[in-house]
C-alpha atoms as a PDB file:
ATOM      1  CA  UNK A   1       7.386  -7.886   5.006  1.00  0.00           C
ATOM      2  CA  UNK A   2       6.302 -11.121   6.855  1.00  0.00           C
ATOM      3  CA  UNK A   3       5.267 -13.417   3.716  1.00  0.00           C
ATOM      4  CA  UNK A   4       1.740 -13.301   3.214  1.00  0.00           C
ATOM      5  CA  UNK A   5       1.872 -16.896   4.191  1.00  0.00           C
ATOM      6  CA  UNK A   6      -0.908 -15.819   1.649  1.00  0.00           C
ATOM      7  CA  UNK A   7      -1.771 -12.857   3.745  1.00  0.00           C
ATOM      8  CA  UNK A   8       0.138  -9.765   2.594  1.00  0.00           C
ATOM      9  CA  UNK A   9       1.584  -8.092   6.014  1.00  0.00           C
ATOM     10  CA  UNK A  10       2.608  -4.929   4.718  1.00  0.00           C
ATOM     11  CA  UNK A  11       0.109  -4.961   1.943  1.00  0.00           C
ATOM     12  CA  UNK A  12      -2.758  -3.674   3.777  1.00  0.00           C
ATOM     13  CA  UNK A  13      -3.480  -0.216   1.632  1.00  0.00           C
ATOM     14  CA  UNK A  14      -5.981   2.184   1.944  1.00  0.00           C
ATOM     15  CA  UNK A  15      -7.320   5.502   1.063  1.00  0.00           C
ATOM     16  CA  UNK A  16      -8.393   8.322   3.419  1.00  0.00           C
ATOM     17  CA  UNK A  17     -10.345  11.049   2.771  1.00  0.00           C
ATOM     18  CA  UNK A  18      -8.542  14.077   1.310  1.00  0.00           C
ATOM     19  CA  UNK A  19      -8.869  17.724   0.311  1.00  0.00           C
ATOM     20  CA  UNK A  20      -9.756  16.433  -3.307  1.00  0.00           C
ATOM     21  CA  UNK A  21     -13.205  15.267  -2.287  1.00  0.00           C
ATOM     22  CA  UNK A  22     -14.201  18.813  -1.470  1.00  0.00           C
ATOM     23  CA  UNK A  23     -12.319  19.926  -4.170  1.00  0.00           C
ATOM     24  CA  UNK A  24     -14.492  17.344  -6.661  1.00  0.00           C
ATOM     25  CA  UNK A  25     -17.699  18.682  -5.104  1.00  0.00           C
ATOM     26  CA  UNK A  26     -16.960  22.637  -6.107  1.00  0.00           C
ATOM     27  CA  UNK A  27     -16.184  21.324  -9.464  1.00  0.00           C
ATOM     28  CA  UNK A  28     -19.266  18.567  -9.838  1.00  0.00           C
ATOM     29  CA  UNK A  29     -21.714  20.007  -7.610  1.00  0.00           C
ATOM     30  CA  UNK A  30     -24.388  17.471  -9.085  1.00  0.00           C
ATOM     31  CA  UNK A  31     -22.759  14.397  -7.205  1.00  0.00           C
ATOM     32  CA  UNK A  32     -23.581  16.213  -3.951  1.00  0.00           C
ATOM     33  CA  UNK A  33     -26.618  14.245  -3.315  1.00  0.00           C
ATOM     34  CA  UNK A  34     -28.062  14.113  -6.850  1.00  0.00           C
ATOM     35  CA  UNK A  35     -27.617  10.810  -9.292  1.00  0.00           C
ATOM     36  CA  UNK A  36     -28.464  13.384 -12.481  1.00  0.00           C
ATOM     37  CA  UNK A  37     -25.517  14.047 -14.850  1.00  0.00           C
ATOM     38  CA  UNK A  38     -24.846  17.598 -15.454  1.00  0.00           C
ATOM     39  CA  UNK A  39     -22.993  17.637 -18.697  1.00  0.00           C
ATOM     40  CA  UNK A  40     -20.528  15.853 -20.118  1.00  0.00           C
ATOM     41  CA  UNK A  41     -17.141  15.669 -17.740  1.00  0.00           C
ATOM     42  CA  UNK A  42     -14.070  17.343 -18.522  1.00  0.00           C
ATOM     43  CA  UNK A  43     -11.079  14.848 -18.386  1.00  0.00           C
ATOM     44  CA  UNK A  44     -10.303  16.268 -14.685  1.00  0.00           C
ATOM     45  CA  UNK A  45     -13.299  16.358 -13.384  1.00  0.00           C
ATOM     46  CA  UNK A  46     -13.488  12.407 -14.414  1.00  0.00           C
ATOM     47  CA  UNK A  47     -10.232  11.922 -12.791  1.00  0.00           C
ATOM     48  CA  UNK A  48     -11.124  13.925  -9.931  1.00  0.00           C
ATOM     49  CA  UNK A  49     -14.296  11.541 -10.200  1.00  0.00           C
ATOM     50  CA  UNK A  50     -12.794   8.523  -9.977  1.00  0.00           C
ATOM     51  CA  UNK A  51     -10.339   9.241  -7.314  1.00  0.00           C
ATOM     52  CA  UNK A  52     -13.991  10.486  -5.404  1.00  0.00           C
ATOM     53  CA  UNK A  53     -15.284   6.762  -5.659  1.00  0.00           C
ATOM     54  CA  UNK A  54     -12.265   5.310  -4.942  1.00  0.00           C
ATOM     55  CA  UNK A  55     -12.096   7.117  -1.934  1.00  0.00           C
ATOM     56  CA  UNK A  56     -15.335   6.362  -0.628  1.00  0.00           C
ATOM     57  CA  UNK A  57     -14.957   3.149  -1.747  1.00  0.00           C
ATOM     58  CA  UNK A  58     -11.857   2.506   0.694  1.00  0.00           C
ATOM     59  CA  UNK A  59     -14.062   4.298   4.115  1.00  0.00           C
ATOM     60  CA  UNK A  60     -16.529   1.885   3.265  1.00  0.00           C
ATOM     61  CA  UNK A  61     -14.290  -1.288   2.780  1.00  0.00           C
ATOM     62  CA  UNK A  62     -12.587  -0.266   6.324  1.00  0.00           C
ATOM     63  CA  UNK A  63     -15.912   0.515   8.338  1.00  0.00           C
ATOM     64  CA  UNK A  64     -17.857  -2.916   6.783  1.00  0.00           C
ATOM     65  CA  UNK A  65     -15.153  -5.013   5.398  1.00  0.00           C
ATOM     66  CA  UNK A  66     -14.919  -6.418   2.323  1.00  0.00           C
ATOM     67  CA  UNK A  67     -18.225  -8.403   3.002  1.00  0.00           C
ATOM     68  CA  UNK A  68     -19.786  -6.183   4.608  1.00  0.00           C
ATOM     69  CA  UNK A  69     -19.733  -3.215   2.215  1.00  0.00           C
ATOM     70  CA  UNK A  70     -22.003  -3.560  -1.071  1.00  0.00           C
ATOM     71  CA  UNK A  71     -21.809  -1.527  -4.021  1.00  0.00           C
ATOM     72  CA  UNK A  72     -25.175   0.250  -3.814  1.00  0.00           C
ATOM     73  CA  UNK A  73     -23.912   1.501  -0.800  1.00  0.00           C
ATOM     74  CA  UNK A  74     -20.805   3.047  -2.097  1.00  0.00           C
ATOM     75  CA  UNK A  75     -22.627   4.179  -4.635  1.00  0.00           C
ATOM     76  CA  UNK A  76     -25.148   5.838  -2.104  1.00  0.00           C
ATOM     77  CA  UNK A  77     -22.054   7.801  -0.085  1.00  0.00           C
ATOM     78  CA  UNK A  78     -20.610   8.785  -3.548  1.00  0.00           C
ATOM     79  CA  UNK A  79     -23.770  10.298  -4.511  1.00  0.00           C
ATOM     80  CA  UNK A  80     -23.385   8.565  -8.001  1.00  0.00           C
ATOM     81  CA  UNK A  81     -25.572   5.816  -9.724  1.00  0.00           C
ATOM     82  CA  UNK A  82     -24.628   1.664  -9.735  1.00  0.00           C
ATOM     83  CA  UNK A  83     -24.225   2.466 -13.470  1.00  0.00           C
ATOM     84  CA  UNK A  84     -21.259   5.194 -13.149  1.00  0.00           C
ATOM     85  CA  UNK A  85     -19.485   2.809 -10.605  1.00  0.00           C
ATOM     86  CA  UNK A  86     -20.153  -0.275 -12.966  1.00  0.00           C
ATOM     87  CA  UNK A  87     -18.478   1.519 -16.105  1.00  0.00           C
ATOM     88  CA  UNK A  88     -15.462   1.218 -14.416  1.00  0.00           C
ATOM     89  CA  UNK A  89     -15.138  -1.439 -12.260  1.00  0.00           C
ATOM     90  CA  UNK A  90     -16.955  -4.877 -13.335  1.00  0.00           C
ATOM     91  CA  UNK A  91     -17.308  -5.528  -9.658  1.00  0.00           C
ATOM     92  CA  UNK A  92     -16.810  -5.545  -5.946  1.00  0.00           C
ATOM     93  CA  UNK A  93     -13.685  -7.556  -6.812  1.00  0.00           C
ATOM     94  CA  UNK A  94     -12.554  -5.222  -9.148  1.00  0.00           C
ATOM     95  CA  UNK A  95     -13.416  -1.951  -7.131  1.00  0.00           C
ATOM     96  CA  UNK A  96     -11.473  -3.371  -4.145  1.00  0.00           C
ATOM     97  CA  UNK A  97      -8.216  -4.285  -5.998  1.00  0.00           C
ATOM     98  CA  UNK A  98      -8.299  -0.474  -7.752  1.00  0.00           C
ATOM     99  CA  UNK A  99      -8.658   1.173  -3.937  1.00  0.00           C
ATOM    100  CA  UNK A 100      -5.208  -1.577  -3.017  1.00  0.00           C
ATOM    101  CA  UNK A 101      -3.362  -0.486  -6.437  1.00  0.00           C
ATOM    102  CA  UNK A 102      -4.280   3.955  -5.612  1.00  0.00           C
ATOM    103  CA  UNK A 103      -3.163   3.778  -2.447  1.00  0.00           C
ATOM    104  CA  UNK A 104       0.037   2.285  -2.926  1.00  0.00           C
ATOM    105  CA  UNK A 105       1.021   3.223  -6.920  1.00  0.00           C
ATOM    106  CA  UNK A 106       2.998   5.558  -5.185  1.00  0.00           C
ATOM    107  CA  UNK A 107       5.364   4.146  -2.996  1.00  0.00           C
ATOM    108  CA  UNK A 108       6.016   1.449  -5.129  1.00  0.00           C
ATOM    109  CA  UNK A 109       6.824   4.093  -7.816  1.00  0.00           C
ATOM    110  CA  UNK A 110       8.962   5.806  -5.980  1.00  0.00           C
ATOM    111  CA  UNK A 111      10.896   2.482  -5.189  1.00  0.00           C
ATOM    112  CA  UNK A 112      10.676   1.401  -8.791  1.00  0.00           C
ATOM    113  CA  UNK A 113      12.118   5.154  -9.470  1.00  0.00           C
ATOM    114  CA  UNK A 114      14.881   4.968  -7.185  1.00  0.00           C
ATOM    115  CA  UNK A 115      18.415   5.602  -8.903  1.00  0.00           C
ATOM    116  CA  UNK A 116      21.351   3.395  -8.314  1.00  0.00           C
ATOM    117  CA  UNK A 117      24.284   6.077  -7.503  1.00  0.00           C
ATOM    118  CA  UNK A 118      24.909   4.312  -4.148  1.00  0.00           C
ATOM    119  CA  UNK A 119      22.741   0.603  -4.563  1.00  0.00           C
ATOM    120  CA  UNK A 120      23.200   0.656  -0.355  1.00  0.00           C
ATOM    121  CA  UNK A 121      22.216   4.075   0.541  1.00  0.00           C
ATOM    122  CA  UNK A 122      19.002   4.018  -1.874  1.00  0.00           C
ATOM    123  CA  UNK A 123      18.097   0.458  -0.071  1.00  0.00           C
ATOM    124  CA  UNK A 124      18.168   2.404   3.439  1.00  0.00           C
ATOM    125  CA  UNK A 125      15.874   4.807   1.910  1.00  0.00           C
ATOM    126  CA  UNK A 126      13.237   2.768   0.034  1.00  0.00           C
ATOM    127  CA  UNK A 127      13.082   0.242   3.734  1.00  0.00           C
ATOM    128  CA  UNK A 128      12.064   3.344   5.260  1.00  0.00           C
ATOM    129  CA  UNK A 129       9.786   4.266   3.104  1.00  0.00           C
ATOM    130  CA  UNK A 130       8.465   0.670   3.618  1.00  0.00           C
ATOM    131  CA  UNK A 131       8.730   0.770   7.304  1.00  0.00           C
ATOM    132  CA  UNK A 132       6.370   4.028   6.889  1.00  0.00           C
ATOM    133  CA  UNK A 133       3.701   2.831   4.554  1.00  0.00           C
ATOM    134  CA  UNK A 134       3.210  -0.648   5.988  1.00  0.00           C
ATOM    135  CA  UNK A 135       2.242   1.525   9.298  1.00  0.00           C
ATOM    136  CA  UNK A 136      -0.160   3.892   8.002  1.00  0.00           C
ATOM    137  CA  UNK A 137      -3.485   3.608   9.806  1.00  0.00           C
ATOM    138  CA  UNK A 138      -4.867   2.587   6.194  1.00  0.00           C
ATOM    139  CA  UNK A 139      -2.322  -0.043   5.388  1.00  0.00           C
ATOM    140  CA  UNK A 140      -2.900  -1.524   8.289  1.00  0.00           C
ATOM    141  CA  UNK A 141      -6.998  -1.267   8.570  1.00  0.00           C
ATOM    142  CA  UNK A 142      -6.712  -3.139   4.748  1.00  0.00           C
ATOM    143  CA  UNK A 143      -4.618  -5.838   6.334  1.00  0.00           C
ATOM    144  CA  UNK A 144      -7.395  -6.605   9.227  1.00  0.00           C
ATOM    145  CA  UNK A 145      -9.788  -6.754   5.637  1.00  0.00           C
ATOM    146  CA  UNK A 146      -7.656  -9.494   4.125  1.00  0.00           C
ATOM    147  CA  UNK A 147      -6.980 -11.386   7.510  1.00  0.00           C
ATOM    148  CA  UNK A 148     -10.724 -11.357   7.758  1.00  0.00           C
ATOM    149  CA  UNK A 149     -12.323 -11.581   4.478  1.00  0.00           C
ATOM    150  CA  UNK A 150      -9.237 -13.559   2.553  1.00  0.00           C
ATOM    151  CA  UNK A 151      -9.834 -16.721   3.222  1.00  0.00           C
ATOM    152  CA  UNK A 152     -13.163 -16.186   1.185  1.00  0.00           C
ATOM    153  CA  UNK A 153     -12.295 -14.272  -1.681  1.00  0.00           C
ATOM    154  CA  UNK A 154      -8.719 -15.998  -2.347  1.00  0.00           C
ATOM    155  CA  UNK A 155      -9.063 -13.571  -5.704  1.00  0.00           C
ATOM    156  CA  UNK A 156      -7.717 -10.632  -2.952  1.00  0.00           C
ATOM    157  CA  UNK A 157      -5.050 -11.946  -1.618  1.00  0.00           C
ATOM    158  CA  UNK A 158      -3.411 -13.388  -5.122  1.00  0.00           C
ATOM    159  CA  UNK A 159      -3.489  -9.610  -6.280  1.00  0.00           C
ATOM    160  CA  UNK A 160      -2.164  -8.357  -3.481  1.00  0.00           C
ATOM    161  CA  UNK A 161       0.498 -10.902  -3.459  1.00  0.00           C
ATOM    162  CA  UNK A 162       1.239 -10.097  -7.291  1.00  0.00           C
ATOM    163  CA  UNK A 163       0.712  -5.808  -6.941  1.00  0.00           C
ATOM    164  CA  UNK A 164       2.499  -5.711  -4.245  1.00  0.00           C
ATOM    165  CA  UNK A 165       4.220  -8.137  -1.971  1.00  0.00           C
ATOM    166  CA  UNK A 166       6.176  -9.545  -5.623  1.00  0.00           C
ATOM    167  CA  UNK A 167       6.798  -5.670  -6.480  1.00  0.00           C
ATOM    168  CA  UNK A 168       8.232  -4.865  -3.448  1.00  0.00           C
ATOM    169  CA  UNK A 169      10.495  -7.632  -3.127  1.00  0.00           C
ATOM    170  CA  UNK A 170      11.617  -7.306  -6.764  1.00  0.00           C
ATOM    171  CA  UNK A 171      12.803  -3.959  -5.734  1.00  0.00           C
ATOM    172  CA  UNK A 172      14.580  -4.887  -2.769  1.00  0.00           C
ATOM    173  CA  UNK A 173      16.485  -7.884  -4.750  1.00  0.00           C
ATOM    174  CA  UNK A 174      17.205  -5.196  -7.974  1.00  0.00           C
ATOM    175  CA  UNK A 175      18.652  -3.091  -5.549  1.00  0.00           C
ATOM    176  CA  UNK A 176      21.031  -5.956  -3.183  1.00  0.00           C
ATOM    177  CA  UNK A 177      21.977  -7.410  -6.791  1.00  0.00           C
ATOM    178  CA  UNK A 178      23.298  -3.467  -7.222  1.00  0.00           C
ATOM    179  CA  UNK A 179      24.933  -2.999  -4.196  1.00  0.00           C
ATOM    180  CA  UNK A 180      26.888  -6.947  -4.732  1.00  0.00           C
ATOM    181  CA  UNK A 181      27.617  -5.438  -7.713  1.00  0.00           C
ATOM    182  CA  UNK A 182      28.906  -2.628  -6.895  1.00  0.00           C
ATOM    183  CA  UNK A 183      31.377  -4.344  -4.011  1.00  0.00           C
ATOM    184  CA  UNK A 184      29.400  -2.823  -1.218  1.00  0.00           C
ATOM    185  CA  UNK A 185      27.555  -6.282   0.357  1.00  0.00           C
ATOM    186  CA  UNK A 186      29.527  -9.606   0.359  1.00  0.00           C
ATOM    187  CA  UNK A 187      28.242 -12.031  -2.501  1.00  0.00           C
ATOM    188  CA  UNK A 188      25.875 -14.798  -2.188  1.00  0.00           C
ATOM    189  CA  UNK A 189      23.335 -11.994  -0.627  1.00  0.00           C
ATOM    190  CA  UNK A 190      21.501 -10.450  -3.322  1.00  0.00           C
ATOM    191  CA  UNK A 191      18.165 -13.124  -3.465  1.00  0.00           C
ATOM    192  CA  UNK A 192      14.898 -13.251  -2.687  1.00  0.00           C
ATOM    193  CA  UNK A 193      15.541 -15.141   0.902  1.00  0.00           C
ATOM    194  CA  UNK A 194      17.444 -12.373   1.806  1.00  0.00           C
ATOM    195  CA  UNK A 195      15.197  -9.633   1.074  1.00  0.00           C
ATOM    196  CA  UNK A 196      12.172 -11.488   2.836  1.00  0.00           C
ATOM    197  CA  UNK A 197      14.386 -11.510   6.050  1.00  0.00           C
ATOM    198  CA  UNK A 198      15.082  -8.376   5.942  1.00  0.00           C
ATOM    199  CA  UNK A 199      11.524  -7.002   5.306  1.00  0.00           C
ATOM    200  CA  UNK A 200      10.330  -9.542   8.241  1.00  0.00           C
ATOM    201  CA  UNK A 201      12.972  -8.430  10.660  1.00  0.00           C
ATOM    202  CA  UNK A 202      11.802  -4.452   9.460  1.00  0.00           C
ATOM    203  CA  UNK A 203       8.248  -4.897  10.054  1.00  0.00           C
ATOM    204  CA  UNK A 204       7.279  -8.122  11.560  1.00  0.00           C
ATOM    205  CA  UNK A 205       7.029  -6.771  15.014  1.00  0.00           C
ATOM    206  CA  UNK A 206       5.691  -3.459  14.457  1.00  0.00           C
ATOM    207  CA  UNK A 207       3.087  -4.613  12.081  1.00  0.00           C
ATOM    208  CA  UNK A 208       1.940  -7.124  15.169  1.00  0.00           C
ATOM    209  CA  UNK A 209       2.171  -3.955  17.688  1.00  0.00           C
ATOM    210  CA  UNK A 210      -0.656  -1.992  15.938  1.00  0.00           C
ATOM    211  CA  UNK A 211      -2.652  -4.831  14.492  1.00  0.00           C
ATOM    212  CA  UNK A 212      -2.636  -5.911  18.359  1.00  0.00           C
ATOM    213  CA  UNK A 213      -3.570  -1.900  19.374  1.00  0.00           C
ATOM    214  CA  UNK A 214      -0.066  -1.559  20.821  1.00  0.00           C
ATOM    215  CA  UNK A 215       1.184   1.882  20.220  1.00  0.00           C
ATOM    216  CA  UNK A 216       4.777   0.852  19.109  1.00  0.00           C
ATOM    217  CA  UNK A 217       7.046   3.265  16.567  1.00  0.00           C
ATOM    218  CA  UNK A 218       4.253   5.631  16.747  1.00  0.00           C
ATOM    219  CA  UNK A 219       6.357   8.553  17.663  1.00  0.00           C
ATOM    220  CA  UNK A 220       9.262   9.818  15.054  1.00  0.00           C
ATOM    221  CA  UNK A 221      12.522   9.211  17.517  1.00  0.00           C
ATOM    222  CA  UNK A 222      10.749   5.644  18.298  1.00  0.00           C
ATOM    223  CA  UNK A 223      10.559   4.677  14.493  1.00  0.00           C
ATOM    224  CA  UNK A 224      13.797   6.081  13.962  1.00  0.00           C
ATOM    225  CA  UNK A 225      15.781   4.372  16.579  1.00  0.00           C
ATOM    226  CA  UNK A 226      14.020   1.446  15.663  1.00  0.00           C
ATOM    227  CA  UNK A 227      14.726   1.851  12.104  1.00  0.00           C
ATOM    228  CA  UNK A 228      18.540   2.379  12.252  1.00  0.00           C
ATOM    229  CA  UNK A 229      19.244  -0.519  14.731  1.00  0.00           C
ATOM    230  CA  UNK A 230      17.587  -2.754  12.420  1.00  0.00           C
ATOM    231  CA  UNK A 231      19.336  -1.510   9.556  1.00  0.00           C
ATOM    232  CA  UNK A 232      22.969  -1.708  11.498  1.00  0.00           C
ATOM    233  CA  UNK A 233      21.884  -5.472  12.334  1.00  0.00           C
ATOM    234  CA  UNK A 234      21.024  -5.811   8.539  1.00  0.00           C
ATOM    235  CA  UNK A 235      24.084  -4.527   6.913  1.00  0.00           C
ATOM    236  CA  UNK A 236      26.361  -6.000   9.564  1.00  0.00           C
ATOM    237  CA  UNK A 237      24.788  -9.912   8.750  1.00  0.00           C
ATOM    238  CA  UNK A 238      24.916  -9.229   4.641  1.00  0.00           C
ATOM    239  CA  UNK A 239      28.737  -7.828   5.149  1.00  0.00           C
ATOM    240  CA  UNK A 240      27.813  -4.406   4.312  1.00  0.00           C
ATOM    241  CA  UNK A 241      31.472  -2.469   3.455  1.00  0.00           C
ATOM    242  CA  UNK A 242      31.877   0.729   5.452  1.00  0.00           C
ATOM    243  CA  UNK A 243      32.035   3.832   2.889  1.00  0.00           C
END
């Protein structure tokens, strides 16, 4: 992760459109095209709901921008009233930080989630899962938002900093400290400095490739050639012990 320098570079997260959309309109026919309630929802057709705005929320953010997009027009793609979107977000603000926390609750769960049999081996696996989700074509179409529209709305980029830049480098330092712990890295390693080398060195330049259009690590052997040389480089500078 290249530090934010108050822009986030891996933090750029957003939703596409998925089978639950279609699914919410078999369920709630009413929001196709109709701002009428039909009944009182069912607790999963509210979740299915909310997921619905949030998801339409997101297109809209990455067509428009953040600037761009209002909320009577998500509202008007969601098929649902100001009122229903305003019951659960108090604003713009607060619609766009909920679209950056569902799209990447996730991955930073299953970090968060990761078990420390081998502190080294669960590393490798949660930087790959990084080097994956900083590279999704929504990540990255959320990081163009906050290059653009962050300087104006400094609000954004302090919770992405805080929701997810600080989670995932708490993650990487829980597991280094493990992994020192445990004898497998040489001491003196397990910090923050180290981790924010590491995630810079991970996605730095592949990050720049597809902000820049390149088509770098789009291809499975690319990313994982990629991936494994920069992890060899990694362990070999923290004085990883073979096992």
């Amino acid at each position: 992760m290249i530090r934010f320098s108050r822009l986030l570079p891996e933090a750029r997260c957003f939703m596409t459109k998925s089978d639950a959309a279609s699914h919410l309109d078999m369920e709630h026919p009413c929001l196709e095209g109709k701002k009428r309630r039909c009944g009182r929802p069912t607790p999963y057709g509210t979740e299915q709901l909310d997921q619905h705005l949030l998801e339409v929320a997101a297109s809209l953010f990455v067509e428009h921008g953040y600037a761009g997009t209002s909320v009577d027009q998500i509202a008007r793609k969601a098929s649902a009233s100001k009122q229903t979107l305003y019951r659960r977000y108090a604003s713009k603000e607060a619609l766009f930080k909920a679209v950056i926390t569902n799209l990447c609750a996730s991955v930073l769960r299953s970090m968060s989630e990761t078990p420390l049999k081998d502190p080294l081996q669960e590393l490798k696996h949660v930087s790959r899962l990084m080097l994956d989700f900083v590279l999704q074509p929504d990540a990255l179409s959320t990081y163009r938002i906050l290059i653009a529209d962050g300087y104006r709305y400094p609000n954004l980029i302090d919770y992405a900093v805080e929701n997810i830049d600080e989670p995932f480098y708490a993650n990487f330092i829980r597991l280094l400290k493990a992994a020192e712990t445990a004898g497998q890295i040489e001491a003196g390693h397990a910090d923050c400095i180290t981790a924010r080398l590491w995630t810079g060195m991970l996605t730095g330049w592949a990050i720049e490739q597809h902000l820049l259009g390149m088509t770098a690590l789009e291809s499975a052997t690319a990313r994982n050639s990629f991936f494994e040389q920069a992890w060899a480089l990694f362990t070999r500078g923290i004085g990883a012990q073979p096992h």
